[in-house]
C-alpha atoms as a PDB file:
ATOM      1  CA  UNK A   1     174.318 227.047  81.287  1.00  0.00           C
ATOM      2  CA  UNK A   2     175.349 230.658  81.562  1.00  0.00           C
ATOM      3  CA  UNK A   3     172.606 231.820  79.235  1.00  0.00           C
ATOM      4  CA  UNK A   4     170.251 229.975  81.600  1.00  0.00           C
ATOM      5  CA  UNK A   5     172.065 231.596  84.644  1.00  0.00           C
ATOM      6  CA  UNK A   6     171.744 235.054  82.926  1.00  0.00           C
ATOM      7  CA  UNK A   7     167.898 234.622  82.045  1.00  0.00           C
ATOM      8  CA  UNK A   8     167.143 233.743  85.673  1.00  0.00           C
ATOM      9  CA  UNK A   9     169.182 236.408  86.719  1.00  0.00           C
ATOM     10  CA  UNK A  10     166.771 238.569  84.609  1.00  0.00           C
ATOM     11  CA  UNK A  11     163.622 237.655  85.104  1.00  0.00           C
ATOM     12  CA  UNK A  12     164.344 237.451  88.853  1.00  0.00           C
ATOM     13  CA  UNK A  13     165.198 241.292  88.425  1.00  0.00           C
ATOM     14  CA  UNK A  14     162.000 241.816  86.979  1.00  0.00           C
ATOM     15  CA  UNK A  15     160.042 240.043  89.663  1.00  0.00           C
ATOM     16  CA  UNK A  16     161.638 241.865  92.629  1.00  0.00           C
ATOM     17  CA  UNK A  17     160.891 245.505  90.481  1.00  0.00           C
ATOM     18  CA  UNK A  18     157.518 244.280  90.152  1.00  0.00           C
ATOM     19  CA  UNK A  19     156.506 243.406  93.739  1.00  0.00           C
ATOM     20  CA  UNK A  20     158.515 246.005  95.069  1.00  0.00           C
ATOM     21  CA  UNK A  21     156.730 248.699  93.165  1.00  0.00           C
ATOM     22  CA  UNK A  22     158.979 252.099  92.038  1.00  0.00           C
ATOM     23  CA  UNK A  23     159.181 255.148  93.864  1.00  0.00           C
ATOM     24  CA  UNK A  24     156.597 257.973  93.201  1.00  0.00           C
ATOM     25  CA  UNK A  25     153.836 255.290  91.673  1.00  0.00           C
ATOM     26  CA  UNK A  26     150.804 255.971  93.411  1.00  0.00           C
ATOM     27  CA  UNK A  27     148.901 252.877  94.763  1.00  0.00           C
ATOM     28  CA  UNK A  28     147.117 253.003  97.585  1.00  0.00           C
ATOM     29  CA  UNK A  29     148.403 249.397  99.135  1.00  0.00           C
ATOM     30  CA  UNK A  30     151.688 249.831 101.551  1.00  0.00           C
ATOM     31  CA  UNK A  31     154.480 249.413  99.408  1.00  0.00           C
ATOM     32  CA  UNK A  32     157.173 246.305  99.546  1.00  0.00           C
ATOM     33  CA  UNK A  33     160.489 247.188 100.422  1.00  0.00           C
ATOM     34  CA  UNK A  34     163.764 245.187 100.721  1.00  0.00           C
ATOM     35  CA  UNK A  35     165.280 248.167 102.449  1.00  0.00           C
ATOM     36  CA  UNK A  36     163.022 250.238 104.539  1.00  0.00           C
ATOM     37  CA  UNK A  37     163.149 253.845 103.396  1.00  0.00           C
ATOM     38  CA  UNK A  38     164.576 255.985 106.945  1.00  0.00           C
ATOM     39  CA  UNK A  39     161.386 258.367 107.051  1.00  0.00           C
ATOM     40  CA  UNK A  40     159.133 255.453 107.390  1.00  0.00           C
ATOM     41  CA  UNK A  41     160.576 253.871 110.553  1.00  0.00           C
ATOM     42  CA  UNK A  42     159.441 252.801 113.971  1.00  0.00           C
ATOM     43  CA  UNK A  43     159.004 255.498 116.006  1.00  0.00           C
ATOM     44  CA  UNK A  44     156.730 257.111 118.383  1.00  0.00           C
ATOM     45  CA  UNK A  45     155.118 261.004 117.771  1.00  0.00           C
ATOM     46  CA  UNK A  46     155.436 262.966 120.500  1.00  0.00           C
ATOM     47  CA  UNK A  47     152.218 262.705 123.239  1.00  0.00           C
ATOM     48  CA  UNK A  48     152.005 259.413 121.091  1.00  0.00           C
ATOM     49  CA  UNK A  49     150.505 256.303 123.629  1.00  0.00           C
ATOM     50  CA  UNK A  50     151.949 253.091 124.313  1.00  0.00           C
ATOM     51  CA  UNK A  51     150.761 249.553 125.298  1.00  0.00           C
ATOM     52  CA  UNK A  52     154.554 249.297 126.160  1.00  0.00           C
ATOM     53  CA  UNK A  53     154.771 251.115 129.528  1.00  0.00           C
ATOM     54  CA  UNK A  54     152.675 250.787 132.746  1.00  0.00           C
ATOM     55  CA  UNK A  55     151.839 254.303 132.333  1.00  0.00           C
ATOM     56  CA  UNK A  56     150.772 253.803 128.719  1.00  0.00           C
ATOM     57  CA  UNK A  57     153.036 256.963 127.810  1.00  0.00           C
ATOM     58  CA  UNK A  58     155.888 256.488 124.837  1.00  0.00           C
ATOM     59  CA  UNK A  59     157.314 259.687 126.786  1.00  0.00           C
ATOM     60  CA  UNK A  60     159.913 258.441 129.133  1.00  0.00           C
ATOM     61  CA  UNK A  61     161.176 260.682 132.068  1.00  0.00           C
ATOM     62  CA  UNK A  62     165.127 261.039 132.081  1.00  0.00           C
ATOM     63  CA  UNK A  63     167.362 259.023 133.666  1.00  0.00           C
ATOM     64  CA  UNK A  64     167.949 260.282 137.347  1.00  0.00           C
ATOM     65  CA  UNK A  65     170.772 263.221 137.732  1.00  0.00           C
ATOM     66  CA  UNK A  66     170.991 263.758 134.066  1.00  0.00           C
ATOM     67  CA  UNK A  67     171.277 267.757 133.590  1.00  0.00           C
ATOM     68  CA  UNK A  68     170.752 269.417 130.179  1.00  0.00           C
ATOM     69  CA  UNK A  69     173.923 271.761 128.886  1.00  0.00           C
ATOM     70  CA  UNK A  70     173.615 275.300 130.140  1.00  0.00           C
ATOM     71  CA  UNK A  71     171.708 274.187 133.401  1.00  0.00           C
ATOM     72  CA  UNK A  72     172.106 275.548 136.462  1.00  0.00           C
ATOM     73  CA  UNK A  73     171.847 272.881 140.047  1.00  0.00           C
ATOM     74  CA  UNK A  74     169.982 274.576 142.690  1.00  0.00           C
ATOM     75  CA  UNK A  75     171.690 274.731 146.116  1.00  0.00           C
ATOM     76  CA  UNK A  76     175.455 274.844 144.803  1.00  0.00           C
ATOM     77  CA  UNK A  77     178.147 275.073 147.302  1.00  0.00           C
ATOM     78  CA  UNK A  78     178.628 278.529 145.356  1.00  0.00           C
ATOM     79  CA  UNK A  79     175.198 279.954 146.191  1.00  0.00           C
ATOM     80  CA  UNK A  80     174.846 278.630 149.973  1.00  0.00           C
ATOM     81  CA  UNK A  81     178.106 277.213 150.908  1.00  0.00           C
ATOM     82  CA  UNK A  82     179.809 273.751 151.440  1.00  0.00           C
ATOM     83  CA  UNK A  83     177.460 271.109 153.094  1.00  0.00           C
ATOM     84  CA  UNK A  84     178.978 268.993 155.351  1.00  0.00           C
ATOM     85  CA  UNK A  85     182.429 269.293 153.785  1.00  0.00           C
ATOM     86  CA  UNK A  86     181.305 268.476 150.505  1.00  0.00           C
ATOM     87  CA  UNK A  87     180.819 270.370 147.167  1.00  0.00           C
ATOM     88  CA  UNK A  88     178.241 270.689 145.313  1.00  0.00           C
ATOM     89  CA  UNK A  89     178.685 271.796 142.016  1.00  0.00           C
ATOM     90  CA  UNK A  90     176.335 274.251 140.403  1.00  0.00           C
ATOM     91  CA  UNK A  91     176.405 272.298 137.066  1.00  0.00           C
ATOM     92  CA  UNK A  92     177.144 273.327 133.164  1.00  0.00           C
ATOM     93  CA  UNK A  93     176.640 277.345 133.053  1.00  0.00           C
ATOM     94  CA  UNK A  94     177.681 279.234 129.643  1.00  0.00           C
ATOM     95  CA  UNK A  95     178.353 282.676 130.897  1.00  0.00           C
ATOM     96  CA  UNK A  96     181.055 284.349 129.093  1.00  0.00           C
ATOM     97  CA  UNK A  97     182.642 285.499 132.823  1.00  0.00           C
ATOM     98  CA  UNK A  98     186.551 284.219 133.729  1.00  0.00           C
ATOM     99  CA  UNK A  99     184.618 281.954 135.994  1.00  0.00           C
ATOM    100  CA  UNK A 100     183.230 279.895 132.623  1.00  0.00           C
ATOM    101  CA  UNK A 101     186.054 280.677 129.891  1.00  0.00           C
ATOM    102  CA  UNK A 102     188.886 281.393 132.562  1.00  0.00           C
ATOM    103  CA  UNK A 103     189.353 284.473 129.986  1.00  0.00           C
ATOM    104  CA  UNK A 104     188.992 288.322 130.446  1.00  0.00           C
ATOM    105  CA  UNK A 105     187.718 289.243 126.872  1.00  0.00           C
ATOM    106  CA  UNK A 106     190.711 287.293 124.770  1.00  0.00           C
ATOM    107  CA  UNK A 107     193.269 286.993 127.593  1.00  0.00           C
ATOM    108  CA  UNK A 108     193.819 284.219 129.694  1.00  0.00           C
ATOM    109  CA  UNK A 109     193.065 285.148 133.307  1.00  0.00           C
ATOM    110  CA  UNK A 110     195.320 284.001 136.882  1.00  0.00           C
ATOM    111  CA  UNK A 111     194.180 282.731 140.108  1.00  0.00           C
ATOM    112  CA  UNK A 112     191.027 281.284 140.744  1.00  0.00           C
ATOM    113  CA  UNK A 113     187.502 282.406 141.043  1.00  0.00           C
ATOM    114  CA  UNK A 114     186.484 280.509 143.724  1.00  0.00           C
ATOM    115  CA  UNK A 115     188.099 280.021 147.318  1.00  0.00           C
ATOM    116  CA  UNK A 116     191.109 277.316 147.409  1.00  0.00           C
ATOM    117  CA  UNK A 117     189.867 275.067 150.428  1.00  0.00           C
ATOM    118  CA  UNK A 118     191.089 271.976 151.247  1.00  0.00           C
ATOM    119  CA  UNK A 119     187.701 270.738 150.279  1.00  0.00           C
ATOM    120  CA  UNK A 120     187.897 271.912 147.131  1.00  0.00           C
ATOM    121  CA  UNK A 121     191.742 270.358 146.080  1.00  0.00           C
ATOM    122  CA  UNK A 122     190.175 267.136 147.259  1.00  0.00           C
ATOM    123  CA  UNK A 123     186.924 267.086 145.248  1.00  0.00           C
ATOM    124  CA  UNK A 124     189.987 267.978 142.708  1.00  0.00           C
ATOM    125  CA  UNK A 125     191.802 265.064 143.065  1.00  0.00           C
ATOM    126  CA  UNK A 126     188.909 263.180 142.884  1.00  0.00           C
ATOM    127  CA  UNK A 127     187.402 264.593 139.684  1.00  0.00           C
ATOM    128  CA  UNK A 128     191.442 264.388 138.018  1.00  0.00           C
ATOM    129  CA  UNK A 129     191.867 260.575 139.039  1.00  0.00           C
ATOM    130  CA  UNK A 130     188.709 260.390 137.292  1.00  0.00           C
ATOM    131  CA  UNK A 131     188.882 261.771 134.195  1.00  0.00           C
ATOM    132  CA  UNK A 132     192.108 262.700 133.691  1.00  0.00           C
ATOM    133  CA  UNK A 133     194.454 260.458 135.556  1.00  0.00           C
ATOM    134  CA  UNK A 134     194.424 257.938 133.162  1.00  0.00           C
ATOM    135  CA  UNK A 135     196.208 259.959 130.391  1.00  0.00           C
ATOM    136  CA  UNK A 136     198.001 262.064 132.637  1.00  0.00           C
ATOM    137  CA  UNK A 137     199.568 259.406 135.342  1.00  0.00           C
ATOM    138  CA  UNK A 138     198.706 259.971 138.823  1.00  0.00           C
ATOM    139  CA  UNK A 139     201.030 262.789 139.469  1.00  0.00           C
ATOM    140  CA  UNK A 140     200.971 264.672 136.305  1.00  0.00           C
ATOM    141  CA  UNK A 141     203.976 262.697 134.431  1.00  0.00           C
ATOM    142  CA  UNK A 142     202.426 261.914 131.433  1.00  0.00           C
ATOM    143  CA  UNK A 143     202.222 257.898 132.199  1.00  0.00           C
ATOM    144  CA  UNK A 144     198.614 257.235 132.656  1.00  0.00           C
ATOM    145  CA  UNK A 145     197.657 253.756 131.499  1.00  0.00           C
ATOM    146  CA  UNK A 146     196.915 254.807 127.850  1.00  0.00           C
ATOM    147  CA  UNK A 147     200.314 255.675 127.054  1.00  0.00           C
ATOM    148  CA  UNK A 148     201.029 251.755 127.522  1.00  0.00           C
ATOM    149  CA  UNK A 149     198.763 251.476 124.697  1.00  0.00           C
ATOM    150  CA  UNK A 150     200.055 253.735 122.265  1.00  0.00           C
ATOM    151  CA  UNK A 151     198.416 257.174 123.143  1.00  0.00           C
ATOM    152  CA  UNK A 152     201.132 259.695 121.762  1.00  0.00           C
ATOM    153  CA  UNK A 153     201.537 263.400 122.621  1.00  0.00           C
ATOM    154  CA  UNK A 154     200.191 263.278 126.387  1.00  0.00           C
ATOM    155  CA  UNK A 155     201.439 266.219 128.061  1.00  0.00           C
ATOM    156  CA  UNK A 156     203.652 266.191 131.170  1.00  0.00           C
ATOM    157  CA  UNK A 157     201.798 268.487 133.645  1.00  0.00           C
ATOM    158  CA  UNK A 158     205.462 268.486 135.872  1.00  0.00           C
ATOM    159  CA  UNK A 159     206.891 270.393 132.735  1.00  0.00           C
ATOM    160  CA  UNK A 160     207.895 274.209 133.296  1.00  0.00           C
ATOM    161  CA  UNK A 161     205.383 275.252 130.097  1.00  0.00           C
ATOM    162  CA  UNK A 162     202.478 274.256 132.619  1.00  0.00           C
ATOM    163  CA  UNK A 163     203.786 275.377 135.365  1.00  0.00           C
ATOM    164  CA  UNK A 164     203.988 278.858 134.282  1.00  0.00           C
ATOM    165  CA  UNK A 165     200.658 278.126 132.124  1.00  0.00           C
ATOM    166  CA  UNK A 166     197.958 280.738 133.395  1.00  0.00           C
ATOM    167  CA  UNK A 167     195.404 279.023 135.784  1.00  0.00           C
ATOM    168  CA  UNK A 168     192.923 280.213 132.966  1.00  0.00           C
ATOM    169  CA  UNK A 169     194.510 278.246 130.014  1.00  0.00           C
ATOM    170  CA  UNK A 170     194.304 275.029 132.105  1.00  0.00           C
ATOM    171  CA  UNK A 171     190.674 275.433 132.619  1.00  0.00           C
ATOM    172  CA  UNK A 172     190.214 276.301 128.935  1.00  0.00           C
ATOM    173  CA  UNK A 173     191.935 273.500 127.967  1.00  0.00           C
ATOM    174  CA  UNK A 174     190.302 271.043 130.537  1.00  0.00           C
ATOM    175  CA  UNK A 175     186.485 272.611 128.958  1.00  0.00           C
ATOM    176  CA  UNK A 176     187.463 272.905 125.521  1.00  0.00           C
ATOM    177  CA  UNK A 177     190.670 270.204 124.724  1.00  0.00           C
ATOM    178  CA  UNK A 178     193.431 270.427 122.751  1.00  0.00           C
ATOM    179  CA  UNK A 179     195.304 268.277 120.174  1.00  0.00           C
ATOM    180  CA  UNK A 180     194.547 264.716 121.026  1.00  0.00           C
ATOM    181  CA  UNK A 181     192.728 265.591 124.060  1.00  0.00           C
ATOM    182  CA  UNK A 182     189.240 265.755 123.548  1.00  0.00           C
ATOM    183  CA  UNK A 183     187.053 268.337 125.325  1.00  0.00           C
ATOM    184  CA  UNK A 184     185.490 267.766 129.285  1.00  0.00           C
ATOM    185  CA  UNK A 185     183.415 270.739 129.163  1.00  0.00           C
ATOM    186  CA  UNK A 186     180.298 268.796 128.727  1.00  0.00           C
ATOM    187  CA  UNK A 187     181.317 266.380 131.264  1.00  0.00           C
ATOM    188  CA  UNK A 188     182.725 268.198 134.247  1.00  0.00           C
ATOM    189  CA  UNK A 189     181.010 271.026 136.140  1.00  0.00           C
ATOM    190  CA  UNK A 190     182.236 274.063 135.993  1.00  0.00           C
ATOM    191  CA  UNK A 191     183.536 274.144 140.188  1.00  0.00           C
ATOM    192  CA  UNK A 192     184.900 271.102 139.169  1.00  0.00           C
ATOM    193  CA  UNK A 193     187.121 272.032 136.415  1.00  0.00           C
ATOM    194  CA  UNK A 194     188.617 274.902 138.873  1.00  0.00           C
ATOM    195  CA  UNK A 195     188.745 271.725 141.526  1.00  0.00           C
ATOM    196  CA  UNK A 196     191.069 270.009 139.001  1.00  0.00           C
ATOM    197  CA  UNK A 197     193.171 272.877 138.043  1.00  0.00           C
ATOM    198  CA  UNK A 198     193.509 273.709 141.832  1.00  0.00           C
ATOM    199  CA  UNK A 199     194.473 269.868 142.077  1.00  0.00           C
ATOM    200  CA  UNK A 200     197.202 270.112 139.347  1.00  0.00           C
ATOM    201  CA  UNK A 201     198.701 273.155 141.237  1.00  0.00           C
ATOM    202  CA  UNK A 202     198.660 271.153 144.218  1.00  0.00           C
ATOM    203  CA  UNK A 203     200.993 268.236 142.340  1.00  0.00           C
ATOM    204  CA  UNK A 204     203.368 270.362 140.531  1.00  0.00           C
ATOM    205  CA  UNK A 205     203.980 271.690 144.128  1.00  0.00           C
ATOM    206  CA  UNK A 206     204.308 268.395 145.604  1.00  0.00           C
ATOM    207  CA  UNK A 207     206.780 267.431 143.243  1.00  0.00           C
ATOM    208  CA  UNK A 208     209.075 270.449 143.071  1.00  0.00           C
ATOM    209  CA  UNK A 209     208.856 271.357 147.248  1.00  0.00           C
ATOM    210  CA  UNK A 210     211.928 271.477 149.005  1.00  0.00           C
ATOM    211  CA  UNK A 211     212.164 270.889 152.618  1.00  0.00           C
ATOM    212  CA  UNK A 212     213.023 274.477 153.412  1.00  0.00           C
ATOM    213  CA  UNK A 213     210.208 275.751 151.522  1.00  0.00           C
ATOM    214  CA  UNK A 214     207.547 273.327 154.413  1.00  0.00           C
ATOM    215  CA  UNK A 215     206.401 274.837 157.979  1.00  0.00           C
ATOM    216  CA  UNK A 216     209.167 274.463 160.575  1.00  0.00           C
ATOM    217  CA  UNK A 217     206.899 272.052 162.248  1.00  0.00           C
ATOM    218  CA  UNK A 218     206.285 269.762 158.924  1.00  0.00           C
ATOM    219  CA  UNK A 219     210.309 269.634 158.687  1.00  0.00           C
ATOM    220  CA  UNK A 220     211.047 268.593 161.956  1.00  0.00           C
ATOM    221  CA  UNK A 221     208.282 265.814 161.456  1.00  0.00           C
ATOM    222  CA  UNK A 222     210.475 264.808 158.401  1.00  0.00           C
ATOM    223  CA  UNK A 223     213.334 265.037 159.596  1.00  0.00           C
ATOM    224  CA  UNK A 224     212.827 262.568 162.594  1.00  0.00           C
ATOM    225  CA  UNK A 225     211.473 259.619 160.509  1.00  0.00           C
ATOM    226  CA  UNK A 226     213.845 256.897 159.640  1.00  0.00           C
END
């Protein structure tokens, strides 16, 4: 029985060599393969036509708001101004300006490049409880909903390391990541990155203001609720 096994075994060896034909034989029939070599696979050329689409084109027109690395969007709230209370960021540029590294040369720059409007922290907090909230916790404590899964080594935004941490190292961080944390730069616009660190400013703040520190009027407001 198992020299029957091992002659069918064999033979059936040979059979499949046979009609599958061995790489570099010249024959001008297709060849048979089990497993499609990769350079021979369905594709289209490039200008190539197709029965497929309406407009007979294999070429398909990107997706709607898609914008390549590098590319600049027309009409930013940076080259003619807020419209209508909104931003409108300007996109992925790659300059090697404080306003795209947040460094001068190989130092981490302070402040912000941009005007801190109450526009802007708002398109901030909108941008961080999208992308970053979820690590991070809603106020910076380092309880965002992955930590309940076992995501390790999120930092604490509240701790006195990023308070004191240069507005530039945040948005270096934010574009390139860190540890764990993988990189946003591709992701977030530039005007939005400085949105979020402006937003994270605006947190620490909230969570480390004393009364005395508010506008007399603000206290007094305070002061007379239940």
């Amino acid at each position: 029985m198992l020299r029957l096994s091992l002659i069918a075994f064999i033979l059936a060896g040979i059979s499949i060599a046979v009609l599958a034909g061995f790489r570099g034989e010249h024959n001008p029939l297709p060849p048979i393969e089990i497993f499609p070599d990769m350079k021979r696979q369905p594709r289209y050329d490039p200008q190539h036509e197709s029965s497929f689409f309406a407009d007979g084109s294999a070429a398909r027109q990107p997706v709607v708001g898609t914008i390549p690395l590098g590319y600049t969007l027309p009409g930013s709230f940076l080259q003619a101004g807020a419209k209508n209370g909104t931003l409108q960021p300007t996109g992925f540029t790659n300059q090697p300006d404080y306003f795209n590294t947040g460094k001068f040369g190989d130092v981490y720059g302070d402040g912000f490049p941009l005007d801190v409007t109450e526009t802007l922290i708002k398109r901030g907090q909108e941008r961080y409880n999208i992308n970053c909230a979820v690590c991070h916790g809603k106020v910076g404590l380092a309880n965002g909903v992955t930590t309940q899964f076992g995501l390790a080594a999120v930092v604490n935004l509240q701790d006195d390391r990023i308070r004191t941490m240069p507005d530039g190292q945040i948005f270096s961080t934010i574009t390139n990541g860190k540890t764990t944390m993988g990189a946003y730069g591709p992701n977030i616009a530039v005007e939005d990155r400085w949105a979020i660190v402006a937003y994270i400013r605006a947190l620490q703040k909230s969570q480390s203001m004393k009364l005395a520190d508010l506008p007399e009027a603000k206290q007094k407001e305070l002061q007379s609720k239940p």
